[in-house]
N, C-alpha and C. Protein backbone atom coordinates (compact mmCIF):
# COMPACT_ATOMS: atom_id res chain seq x y z
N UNK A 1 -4.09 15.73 2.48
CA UNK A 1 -3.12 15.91 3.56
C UNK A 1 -1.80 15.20 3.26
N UNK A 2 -2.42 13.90 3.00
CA UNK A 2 -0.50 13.46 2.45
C UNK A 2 0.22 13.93 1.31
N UNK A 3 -0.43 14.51 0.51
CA UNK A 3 0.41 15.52 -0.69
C UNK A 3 1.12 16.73 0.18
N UNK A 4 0.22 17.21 0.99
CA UNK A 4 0.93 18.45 1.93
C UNK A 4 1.97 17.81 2.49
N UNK A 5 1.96 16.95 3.55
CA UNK A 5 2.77 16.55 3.97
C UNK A 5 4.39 16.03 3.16
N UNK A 6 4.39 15.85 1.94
CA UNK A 6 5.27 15.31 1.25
C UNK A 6 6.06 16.39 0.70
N UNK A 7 5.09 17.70 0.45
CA UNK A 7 5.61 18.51 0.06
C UNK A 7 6.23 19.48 1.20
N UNK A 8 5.87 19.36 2.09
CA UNK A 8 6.16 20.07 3.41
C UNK A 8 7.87 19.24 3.77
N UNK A 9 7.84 18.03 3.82
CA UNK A 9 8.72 17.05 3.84
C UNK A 9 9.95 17.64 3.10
N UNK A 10 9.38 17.60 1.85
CA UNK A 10 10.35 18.03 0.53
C UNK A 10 11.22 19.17 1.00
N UNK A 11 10.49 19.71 1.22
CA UNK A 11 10.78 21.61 1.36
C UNK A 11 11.80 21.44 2.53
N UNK A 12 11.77 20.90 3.34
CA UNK A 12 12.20 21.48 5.22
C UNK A 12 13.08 20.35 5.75
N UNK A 13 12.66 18.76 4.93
CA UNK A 13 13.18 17.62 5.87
C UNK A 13 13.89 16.68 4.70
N UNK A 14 13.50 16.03 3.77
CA UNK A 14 13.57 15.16 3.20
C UNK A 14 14.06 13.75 3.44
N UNK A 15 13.13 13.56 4.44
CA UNK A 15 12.99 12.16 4.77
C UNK A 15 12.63 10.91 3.70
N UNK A 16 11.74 11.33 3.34
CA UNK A 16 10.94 10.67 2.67
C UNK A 16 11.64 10.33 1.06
N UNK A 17 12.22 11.24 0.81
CA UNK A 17 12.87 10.81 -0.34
C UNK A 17 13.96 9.85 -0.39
N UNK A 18 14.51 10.18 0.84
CA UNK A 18 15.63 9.38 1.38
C UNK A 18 15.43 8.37 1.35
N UNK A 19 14.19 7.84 2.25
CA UNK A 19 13.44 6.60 2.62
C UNK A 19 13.52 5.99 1.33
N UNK A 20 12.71 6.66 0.58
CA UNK A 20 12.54 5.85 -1.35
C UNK A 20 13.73 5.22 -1.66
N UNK A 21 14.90 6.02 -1.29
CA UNK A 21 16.17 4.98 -1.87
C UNK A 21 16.15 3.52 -1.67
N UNK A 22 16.90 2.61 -2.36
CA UNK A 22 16.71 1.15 -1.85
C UNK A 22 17.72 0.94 -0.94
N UNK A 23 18.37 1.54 -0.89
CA UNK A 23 19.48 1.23 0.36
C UNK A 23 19.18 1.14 1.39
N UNK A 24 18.16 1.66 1.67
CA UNK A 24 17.49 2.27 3.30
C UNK A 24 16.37 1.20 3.81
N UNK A 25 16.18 0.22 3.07
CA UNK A 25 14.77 -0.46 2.75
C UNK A 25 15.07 -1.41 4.07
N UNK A 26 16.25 -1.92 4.31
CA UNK A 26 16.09 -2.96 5.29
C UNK A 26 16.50 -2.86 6.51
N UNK A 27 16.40 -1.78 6.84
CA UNK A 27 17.30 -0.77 7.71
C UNK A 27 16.41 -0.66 9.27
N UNK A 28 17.07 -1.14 10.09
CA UNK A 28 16.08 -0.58 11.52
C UNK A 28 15.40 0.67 11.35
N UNK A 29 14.42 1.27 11.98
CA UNK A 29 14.14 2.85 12.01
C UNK A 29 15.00 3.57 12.85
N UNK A 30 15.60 3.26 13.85
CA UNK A 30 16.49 4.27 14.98
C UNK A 30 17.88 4.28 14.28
N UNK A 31 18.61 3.26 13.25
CA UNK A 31 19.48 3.01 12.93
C UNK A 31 19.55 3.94 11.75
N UNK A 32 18.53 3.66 10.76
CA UNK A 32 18.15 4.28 9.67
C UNK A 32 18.03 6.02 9.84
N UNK A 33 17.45 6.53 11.17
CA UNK A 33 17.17 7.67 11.09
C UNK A 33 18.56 8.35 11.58
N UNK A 34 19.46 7.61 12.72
CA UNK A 34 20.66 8.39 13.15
C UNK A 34 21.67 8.44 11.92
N UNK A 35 21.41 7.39 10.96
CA UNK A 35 22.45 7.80 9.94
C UNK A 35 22.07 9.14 8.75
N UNK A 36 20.70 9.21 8.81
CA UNK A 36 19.70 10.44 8.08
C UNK A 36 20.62 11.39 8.99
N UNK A 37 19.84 11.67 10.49
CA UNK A 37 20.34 12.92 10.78
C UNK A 37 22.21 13.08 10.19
N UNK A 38 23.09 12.21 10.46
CA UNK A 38 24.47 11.96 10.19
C UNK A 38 24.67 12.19 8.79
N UNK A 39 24.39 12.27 7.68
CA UNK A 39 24.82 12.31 6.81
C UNK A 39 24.19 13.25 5.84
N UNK A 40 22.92 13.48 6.35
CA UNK A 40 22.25 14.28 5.55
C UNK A 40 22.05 15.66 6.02
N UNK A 41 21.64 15.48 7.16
CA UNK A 41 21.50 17.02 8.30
C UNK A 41 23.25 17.41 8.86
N UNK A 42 23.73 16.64 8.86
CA UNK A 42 25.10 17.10 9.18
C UNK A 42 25.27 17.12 10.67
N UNK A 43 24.65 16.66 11.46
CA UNK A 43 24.20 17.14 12.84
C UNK A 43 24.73 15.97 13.73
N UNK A 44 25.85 16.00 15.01
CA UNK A 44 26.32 15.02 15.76
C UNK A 44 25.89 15.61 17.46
N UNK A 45 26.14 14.70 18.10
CA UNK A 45 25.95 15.13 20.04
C UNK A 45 24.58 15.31 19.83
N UNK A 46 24.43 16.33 21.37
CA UNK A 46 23.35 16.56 21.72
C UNK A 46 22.32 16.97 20.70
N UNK A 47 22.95 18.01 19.46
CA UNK A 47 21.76 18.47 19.07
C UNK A 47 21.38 17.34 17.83
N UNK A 48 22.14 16.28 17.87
CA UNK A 48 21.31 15.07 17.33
C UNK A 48 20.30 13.73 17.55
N UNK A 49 20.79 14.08 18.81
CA UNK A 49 19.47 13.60 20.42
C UNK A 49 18.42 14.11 20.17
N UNK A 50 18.42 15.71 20.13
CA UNK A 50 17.23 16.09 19.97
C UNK A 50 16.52 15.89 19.01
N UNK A 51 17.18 16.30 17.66
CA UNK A 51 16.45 15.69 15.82
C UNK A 51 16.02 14.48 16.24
N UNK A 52 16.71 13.79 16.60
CA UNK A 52 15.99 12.49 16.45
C UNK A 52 14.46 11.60 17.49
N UNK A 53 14.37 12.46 18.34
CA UNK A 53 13.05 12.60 18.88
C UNK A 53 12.17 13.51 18.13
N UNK A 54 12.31 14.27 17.58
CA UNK A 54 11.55 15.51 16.37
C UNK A 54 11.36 14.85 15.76
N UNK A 55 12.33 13.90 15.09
CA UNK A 55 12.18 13.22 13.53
C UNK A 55 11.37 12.22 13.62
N UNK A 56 11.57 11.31 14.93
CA UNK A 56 10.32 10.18 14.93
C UNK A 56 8.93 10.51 14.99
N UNK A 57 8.72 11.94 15.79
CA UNK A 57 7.66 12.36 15.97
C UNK A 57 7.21 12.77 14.46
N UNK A 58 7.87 13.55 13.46
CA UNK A 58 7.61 13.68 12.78
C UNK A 58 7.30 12.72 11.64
N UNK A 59 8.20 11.97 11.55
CA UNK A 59 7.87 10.32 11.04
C UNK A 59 6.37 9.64 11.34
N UNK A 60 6.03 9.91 12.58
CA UNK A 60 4.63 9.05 12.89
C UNK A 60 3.52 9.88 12.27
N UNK A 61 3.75 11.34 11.95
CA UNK A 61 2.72 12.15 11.13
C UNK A 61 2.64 11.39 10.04
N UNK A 62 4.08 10.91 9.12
CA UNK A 62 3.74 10.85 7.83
C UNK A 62 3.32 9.25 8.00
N UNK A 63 3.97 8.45 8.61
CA UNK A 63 2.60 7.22 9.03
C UNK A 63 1.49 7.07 9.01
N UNK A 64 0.73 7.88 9.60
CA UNK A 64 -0.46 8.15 10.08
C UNK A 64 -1.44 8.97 8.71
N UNK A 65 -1.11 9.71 7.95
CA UNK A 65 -1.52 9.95 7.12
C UNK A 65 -1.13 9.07 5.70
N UNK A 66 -0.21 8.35 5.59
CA UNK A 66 -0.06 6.65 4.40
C UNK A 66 1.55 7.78 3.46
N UNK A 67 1.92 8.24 4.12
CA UNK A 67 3.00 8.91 3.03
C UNK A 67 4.22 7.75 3.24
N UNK A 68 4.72 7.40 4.21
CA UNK A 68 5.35 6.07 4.13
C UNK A 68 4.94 5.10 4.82
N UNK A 69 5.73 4.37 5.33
CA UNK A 69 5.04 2.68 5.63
C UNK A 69 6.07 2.08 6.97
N UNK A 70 5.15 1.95 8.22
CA UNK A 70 6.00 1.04 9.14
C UNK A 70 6.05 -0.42 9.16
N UNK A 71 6.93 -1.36 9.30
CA UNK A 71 6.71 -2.63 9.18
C UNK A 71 7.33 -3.44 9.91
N UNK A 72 6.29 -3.74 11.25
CA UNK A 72 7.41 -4.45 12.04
C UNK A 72 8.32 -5.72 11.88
N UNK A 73 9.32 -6.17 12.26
CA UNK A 73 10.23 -7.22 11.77
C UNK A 73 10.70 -8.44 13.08
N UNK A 74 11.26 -9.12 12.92
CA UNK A 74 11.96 -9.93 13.63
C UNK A 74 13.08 -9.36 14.36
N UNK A 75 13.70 -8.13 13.06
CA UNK A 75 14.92 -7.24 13.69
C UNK A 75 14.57 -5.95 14.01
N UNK A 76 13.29 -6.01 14.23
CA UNK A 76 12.94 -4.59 14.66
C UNK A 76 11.51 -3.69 13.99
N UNK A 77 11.69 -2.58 14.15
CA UNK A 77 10.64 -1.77 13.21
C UNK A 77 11.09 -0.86 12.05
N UNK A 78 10.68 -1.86 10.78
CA UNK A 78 11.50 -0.13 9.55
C UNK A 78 10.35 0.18 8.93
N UNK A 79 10.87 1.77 8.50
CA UNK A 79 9.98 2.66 8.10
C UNK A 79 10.70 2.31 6.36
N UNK A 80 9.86 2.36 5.55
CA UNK A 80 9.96 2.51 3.97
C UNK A 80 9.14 3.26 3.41
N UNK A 81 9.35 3.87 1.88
CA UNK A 81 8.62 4.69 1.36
C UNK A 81 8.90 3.78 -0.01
N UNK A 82 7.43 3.98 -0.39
CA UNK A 82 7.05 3.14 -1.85
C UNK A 82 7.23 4.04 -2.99
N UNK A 83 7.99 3.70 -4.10
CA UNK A 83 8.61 4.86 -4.64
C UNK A 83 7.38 5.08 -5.53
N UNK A 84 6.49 4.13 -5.96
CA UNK A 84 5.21 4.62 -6.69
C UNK A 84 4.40 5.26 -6.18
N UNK A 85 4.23 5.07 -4.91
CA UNK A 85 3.34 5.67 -4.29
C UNK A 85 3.57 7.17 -3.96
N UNK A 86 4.66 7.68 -3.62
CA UNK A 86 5.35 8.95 -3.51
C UNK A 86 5.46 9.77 -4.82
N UNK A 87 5.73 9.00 -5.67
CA UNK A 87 5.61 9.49 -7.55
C UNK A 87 4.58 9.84 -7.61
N UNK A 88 3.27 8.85 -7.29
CA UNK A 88 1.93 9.58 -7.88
C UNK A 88 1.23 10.75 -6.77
N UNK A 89 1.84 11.10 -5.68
CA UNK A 89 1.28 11.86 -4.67
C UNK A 89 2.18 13.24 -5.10
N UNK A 90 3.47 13.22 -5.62
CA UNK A 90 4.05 14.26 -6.38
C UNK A 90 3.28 14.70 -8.04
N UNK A 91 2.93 13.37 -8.37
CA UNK A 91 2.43 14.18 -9.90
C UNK A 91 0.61 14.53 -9.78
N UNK A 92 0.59 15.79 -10.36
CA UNK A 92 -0.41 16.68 -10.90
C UNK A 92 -1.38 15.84 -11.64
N UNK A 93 -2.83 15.88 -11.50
CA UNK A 93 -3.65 14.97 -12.11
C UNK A 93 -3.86 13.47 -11.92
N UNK A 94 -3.56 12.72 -11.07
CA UNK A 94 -3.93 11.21 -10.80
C UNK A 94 -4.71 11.18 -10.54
N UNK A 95 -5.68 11.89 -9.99
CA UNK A 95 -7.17 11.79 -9.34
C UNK A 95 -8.00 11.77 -10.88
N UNK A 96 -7.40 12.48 -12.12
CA UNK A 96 -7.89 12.02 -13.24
C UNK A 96 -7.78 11.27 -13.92
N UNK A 97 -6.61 10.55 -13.57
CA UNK A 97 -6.48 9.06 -14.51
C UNK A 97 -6.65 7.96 -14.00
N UNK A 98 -6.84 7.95 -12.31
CA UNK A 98 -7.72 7.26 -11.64
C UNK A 98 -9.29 6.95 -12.20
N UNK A 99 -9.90 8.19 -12.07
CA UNK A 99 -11.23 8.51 -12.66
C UNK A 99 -11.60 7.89 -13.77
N UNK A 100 -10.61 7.89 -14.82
CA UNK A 100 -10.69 7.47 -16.49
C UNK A 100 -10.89 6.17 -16.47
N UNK A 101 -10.50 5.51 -15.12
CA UNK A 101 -10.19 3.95 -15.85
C UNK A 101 -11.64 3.10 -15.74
N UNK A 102 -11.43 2.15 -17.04
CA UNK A 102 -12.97 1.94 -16.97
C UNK A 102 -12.68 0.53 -16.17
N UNK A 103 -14.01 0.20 -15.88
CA UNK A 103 -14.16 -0.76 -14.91
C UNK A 103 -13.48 -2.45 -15.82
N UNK A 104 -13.54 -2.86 -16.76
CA UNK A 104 -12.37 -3.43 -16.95
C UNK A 104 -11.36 -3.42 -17.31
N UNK A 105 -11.30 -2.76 -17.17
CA UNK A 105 -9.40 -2.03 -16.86
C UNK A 105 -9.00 -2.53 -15.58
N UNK A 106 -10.17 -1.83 -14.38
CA UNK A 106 -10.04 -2.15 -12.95
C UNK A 106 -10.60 -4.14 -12.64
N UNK A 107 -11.10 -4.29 -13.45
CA UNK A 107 -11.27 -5.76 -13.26
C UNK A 107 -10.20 -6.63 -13.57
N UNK A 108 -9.61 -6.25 -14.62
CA UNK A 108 -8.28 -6.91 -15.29
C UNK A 108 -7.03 -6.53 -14.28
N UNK A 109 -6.51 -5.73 -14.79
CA UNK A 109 -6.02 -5.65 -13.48
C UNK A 109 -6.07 -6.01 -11.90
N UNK A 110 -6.98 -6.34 -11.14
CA UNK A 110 -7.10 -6.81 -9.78
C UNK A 110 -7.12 -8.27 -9.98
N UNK A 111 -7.74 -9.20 -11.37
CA UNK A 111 -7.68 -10.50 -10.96
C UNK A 111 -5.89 -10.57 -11.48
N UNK A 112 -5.46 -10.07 -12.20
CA UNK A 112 -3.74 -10.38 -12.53
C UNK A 112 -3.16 -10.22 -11.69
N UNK A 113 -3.50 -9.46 -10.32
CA UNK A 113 -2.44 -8.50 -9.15
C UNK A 113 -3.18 -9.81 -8.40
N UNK A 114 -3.77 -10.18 -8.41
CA UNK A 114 -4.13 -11.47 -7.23
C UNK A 114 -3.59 -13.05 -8.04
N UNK A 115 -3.76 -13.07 -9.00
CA UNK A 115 -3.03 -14.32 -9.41
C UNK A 115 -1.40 -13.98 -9.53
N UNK A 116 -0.68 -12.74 -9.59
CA UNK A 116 0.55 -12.97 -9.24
C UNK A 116 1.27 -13.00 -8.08
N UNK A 117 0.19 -11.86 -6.97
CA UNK A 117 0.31 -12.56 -5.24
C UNK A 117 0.46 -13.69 -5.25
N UNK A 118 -0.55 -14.56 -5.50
CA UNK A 118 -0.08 -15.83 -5.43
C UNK A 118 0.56 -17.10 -5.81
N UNK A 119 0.96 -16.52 -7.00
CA UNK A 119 1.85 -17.14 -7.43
C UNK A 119 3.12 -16.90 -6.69
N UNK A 120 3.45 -15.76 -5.98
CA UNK A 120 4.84 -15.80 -5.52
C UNK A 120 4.91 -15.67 -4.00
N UNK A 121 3.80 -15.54 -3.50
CA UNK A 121 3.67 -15.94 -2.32
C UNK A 121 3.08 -17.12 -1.61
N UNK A 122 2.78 -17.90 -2.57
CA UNK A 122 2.08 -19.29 -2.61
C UNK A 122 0.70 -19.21 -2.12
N UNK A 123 -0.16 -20.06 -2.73
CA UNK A 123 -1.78 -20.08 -2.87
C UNK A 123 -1.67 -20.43 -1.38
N UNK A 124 -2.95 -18.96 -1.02
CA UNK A 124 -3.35 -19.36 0.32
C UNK A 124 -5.00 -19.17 0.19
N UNK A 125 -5.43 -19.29 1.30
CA UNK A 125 -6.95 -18.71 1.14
C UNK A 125 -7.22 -17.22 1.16
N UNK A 126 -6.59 -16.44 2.35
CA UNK A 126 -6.41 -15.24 1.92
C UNK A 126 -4.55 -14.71 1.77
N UNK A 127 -5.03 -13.68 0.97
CA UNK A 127 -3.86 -12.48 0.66
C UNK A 127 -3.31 -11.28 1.14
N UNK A 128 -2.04 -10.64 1.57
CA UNK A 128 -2.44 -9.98 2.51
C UNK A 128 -3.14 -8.48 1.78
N UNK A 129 -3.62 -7.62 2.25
CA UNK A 129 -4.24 -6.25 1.38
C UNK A 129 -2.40 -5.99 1.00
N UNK A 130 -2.29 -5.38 1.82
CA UNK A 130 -0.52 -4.49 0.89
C UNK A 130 -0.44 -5.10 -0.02
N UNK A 131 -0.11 -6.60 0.34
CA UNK A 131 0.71 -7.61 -1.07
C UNK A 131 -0.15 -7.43 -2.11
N UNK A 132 -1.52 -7.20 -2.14
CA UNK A 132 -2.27 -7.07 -3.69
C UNK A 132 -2.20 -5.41 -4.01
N UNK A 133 -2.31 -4.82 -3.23
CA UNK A 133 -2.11 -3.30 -3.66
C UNK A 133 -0.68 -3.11 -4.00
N UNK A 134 -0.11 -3.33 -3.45
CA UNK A 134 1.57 -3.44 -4.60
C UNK A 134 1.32 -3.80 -5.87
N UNK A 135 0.94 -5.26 -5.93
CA UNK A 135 1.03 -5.27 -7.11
C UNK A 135 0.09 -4.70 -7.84
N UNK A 136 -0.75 -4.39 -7.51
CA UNK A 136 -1.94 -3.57 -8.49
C UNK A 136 -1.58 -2.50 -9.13
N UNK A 137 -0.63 -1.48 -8.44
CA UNK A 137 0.10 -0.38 -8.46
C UNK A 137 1.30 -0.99 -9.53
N UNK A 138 2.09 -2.15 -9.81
CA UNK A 138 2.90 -2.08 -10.28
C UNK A 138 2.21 -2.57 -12.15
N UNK A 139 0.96 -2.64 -11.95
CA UNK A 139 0.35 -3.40 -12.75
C UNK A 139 -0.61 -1.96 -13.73
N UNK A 140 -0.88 -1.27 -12.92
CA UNK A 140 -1.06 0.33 -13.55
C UNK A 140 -0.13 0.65 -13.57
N UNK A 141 0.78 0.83 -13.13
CA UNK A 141 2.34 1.56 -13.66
C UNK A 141 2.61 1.43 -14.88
N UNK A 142 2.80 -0.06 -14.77
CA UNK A 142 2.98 -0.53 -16.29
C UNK A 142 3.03 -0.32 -17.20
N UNK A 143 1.38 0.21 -17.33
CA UNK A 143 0.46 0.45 -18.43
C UNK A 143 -0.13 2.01 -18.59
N UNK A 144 1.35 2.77 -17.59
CA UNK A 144 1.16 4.48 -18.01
C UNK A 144 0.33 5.00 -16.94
N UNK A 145 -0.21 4.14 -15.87
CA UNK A 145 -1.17 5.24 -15.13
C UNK A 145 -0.56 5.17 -13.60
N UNK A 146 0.06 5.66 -13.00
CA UNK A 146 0.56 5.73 -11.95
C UNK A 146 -0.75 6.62 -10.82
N UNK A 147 -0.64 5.52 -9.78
CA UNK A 147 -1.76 5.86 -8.56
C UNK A 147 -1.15 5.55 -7.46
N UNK A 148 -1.54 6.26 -6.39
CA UNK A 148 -1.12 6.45 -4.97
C UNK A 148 -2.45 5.28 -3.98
N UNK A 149 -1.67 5.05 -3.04
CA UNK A 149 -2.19 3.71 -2.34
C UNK A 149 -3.49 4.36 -2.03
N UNK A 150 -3.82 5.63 -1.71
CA UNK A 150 -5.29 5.60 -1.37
C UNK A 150 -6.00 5.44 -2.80
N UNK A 151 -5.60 5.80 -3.84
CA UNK A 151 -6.36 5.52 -4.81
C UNK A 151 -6.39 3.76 -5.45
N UNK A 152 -5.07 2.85 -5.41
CA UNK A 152 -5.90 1.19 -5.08
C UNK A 152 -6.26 0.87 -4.08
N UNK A 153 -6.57 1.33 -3.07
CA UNK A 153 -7.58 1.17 -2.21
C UNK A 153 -9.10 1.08 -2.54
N UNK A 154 -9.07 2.36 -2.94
CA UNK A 154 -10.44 2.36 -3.30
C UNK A 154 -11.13 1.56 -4.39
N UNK A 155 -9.93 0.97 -5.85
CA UNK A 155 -10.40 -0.15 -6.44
C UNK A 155 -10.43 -1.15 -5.74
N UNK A 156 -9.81 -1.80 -4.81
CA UNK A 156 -10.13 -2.74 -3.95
C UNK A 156 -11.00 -3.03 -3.57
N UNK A 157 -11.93 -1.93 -2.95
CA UNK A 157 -12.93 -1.95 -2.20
C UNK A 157 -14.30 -2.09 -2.92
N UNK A 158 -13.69 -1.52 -4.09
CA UNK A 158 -14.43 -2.14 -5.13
C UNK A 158 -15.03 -4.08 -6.00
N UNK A 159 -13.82 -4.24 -5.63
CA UNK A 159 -14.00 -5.78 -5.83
C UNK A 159 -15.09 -6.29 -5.88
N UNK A 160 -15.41 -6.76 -4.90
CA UNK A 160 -16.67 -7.40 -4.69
C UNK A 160 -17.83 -6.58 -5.62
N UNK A 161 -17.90 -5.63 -6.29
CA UNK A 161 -18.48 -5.01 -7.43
C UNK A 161 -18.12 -5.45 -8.61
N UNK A 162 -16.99 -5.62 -8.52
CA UNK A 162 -16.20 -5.20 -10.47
C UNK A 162 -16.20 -6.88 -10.67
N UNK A 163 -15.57 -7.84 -9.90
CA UNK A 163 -15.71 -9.41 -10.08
C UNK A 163 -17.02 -10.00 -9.52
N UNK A 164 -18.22 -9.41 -10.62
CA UNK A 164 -19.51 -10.15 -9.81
C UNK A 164 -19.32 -11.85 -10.31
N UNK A 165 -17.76 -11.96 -11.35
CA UNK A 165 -18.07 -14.13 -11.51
C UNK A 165 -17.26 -14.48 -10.84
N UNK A 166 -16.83 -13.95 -9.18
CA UNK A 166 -16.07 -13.92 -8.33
C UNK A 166 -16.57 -14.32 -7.03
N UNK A 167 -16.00 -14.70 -5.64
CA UNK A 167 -16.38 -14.13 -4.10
C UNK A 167 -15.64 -13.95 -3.68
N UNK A 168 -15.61 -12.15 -3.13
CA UNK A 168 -15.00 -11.68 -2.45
C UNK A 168 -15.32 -11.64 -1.56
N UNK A 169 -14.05 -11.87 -0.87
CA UNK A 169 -14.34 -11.85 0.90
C UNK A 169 -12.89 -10.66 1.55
N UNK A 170 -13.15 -10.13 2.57
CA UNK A 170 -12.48 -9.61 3.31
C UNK A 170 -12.28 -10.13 4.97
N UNK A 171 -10.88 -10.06 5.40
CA UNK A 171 -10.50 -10.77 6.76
C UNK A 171 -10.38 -9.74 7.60
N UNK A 172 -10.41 -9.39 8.85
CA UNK A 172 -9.73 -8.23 9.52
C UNK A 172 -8.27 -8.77 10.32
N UNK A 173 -8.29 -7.78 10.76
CA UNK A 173 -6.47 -8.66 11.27
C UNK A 173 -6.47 -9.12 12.75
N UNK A 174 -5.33 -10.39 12.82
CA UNK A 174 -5.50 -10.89 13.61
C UNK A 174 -4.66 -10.45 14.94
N UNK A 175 -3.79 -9.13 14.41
CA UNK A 175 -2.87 -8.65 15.60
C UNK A 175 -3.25 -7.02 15.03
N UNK A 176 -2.12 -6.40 15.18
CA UNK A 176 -1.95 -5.37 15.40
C UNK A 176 -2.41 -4.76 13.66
N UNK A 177 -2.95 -3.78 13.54
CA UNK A 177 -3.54 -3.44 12.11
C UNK A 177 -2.75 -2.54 11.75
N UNK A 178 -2.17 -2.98 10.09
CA UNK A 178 -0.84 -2.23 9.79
C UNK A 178 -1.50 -2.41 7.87
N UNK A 179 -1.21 -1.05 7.26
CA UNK A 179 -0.92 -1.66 5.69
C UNK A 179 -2.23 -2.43 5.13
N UNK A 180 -3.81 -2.22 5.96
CA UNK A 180 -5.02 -2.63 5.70
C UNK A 180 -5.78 -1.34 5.15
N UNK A 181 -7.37 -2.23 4.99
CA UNK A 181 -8.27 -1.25 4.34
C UNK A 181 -9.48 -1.46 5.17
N UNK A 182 -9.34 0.24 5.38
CA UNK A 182 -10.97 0.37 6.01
C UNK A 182 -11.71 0.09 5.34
N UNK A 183 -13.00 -0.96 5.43
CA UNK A 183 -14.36 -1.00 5.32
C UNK A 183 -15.56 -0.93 6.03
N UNK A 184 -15.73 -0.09 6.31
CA UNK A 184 -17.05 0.00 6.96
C UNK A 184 -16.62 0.07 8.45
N UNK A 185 -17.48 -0.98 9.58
CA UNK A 185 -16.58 -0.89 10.39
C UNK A 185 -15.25 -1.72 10.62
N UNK A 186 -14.84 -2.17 9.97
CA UNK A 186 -13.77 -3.20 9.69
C UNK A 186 -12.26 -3.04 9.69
N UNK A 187 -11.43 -3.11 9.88
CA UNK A 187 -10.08 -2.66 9.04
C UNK A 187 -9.43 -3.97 8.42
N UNK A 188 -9.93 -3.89 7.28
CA UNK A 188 -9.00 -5.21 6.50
C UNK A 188 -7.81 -5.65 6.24
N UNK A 189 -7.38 -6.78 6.65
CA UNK A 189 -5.69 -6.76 6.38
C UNK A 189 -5.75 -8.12 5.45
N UNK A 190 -6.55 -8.61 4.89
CA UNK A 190 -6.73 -9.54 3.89
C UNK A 190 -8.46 -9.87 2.64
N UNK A 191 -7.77 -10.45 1.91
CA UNK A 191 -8.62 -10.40 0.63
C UNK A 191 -8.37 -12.15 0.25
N UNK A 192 -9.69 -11.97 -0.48
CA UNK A 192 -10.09 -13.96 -0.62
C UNK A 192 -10.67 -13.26 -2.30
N UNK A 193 -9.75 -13.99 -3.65
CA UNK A 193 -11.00 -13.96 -4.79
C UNK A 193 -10.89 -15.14 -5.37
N UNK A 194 -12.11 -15.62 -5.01
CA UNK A 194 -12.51 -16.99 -5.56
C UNK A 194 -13.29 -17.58 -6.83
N UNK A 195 -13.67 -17.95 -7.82
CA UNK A 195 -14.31 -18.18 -8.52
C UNK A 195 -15.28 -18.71 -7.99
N UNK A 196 -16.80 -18.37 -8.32
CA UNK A 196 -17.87 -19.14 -8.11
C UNK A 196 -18.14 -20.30 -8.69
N UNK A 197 -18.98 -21.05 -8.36
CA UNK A 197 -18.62 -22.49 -8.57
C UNK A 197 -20.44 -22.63 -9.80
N UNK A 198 -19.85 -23.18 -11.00
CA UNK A 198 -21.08 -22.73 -11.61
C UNK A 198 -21.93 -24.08 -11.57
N UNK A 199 -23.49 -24.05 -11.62
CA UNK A 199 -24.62 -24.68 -11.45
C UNK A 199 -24.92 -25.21 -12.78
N UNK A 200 -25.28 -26.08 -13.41
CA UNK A 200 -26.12 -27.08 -14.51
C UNK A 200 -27.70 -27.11 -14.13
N UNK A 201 -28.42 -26.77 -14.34
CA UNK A 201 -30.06 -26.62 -13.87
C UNK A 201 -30.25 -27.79 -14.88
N UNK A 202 -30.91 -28.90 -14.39
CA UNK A 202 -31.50 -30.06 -15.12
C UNK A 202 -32.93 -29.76 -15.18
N UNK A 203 -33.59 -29.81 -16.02
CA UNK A 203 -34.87 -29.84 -15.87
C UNK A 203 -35.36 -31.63 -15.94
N UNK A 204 -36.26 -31.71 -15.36
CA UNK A 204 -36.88 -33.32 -15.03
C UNK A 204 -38.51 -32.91 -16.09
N UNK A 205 -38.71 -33.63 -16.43
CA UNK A 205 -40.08 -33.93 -17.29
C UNK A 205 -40.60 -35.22 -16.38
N UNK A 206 -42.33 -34.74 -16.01
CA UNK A 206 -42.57 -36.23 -15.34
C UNK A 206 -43.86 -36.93 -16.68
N UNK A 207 -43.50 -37.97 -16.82
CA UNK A 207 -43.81 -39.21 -17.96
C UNK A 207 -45.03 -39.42 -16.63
């Protein structure tokens, strides 16, 4: 559905591409979208009153299905689009180079995307999910394989599999659930990977 949607987007609206620009990134959403309709649609007055109730509505589709991203702020609510994430939902075949990767590939990668979370967001106990799926994504990029957020998701969820000299833990959120991962019944908005703490077995001989 979010490939349709992007391409539907493409075709009729192009929001979303817009969004990808970096200019747009820090931008209110009502602010951000009246200058879309203004500069891009060409459209002023009333009949830009109206686009712009269409457009939010239409905006919360591509929300709702992960094609871009709401994020509320201090100055408000902006909408962004992740330009990797939109790249790999445009290119042909990711569901196969997803598939290909072998499990340490996916292990290497997730402990590097969690030790550089925290390195630049400073060591906490947990991380938030987005902040490690960014970087996970920028960490396959890298290295030629470009994937769309539902697909590090699903290595995520993997974790607690792929780092068995690990403990993974998952948090759910403590407000409003934004930019998390369903598990089970859960919606996760944080991740814990810890090293296990290793044991010395003494054996005793009794004299």
């Amino acid at each position: 559905m979010a490939r349709h949607l992007l391409e539907l987007d493409a075709a009729r609206v192009g929001l979303v591409g817009w969004l990808a620009e970096a200019s747009h990134k820090a931008e209110r959403r009502k602010t951000m979208l009246r200058r879309f309709i203004e500069q891009r649609l060409g459209l002023t007055g009333d009949e830009a009153i109206s686009t712009l109730d269409r457009l939010g509505k239409w905006g919360g589709y591509l929300i709702f299905f992960g094609v871009i991203r709401e994020n509320p702020t201090d100055r408000g609510v902006i909408w962004t689009a992740n330009r990797r994430h939109v790249e790999a939902l445009r290119t042909p075949g990711t569901n196969l180079s997803a598939a290909s990767l072998s499990n340490q590939a996916r292990r290497e990668a997730l402990l590097e995307a969690y030790s550089k979370a925290t390195r630049r967001i400073g060591t906490q106990l947990y991380l938030p999910i987005n902040v490690l799926r960014d970087d996970l994504g920028r960490i396959f990029q890298h290295c030629g394989t470009l994937l769309s957020d539902t697909q590090l998701d699903e290595i995520i969820r993997q974790a607690p599999t792929l780092l068995t000299e690990h403990f993974v833990s998952f948090s759910p959120f403590s407000g409003p659930a934004r930019d998390g991962l369903q598990l089970g019944n859960m919606y996760a908005g944080f991740v814990s990977v810890r090293f296990k703490p290793t044991t010395d077995k003494q054996s005793t001989s009794k004299h």
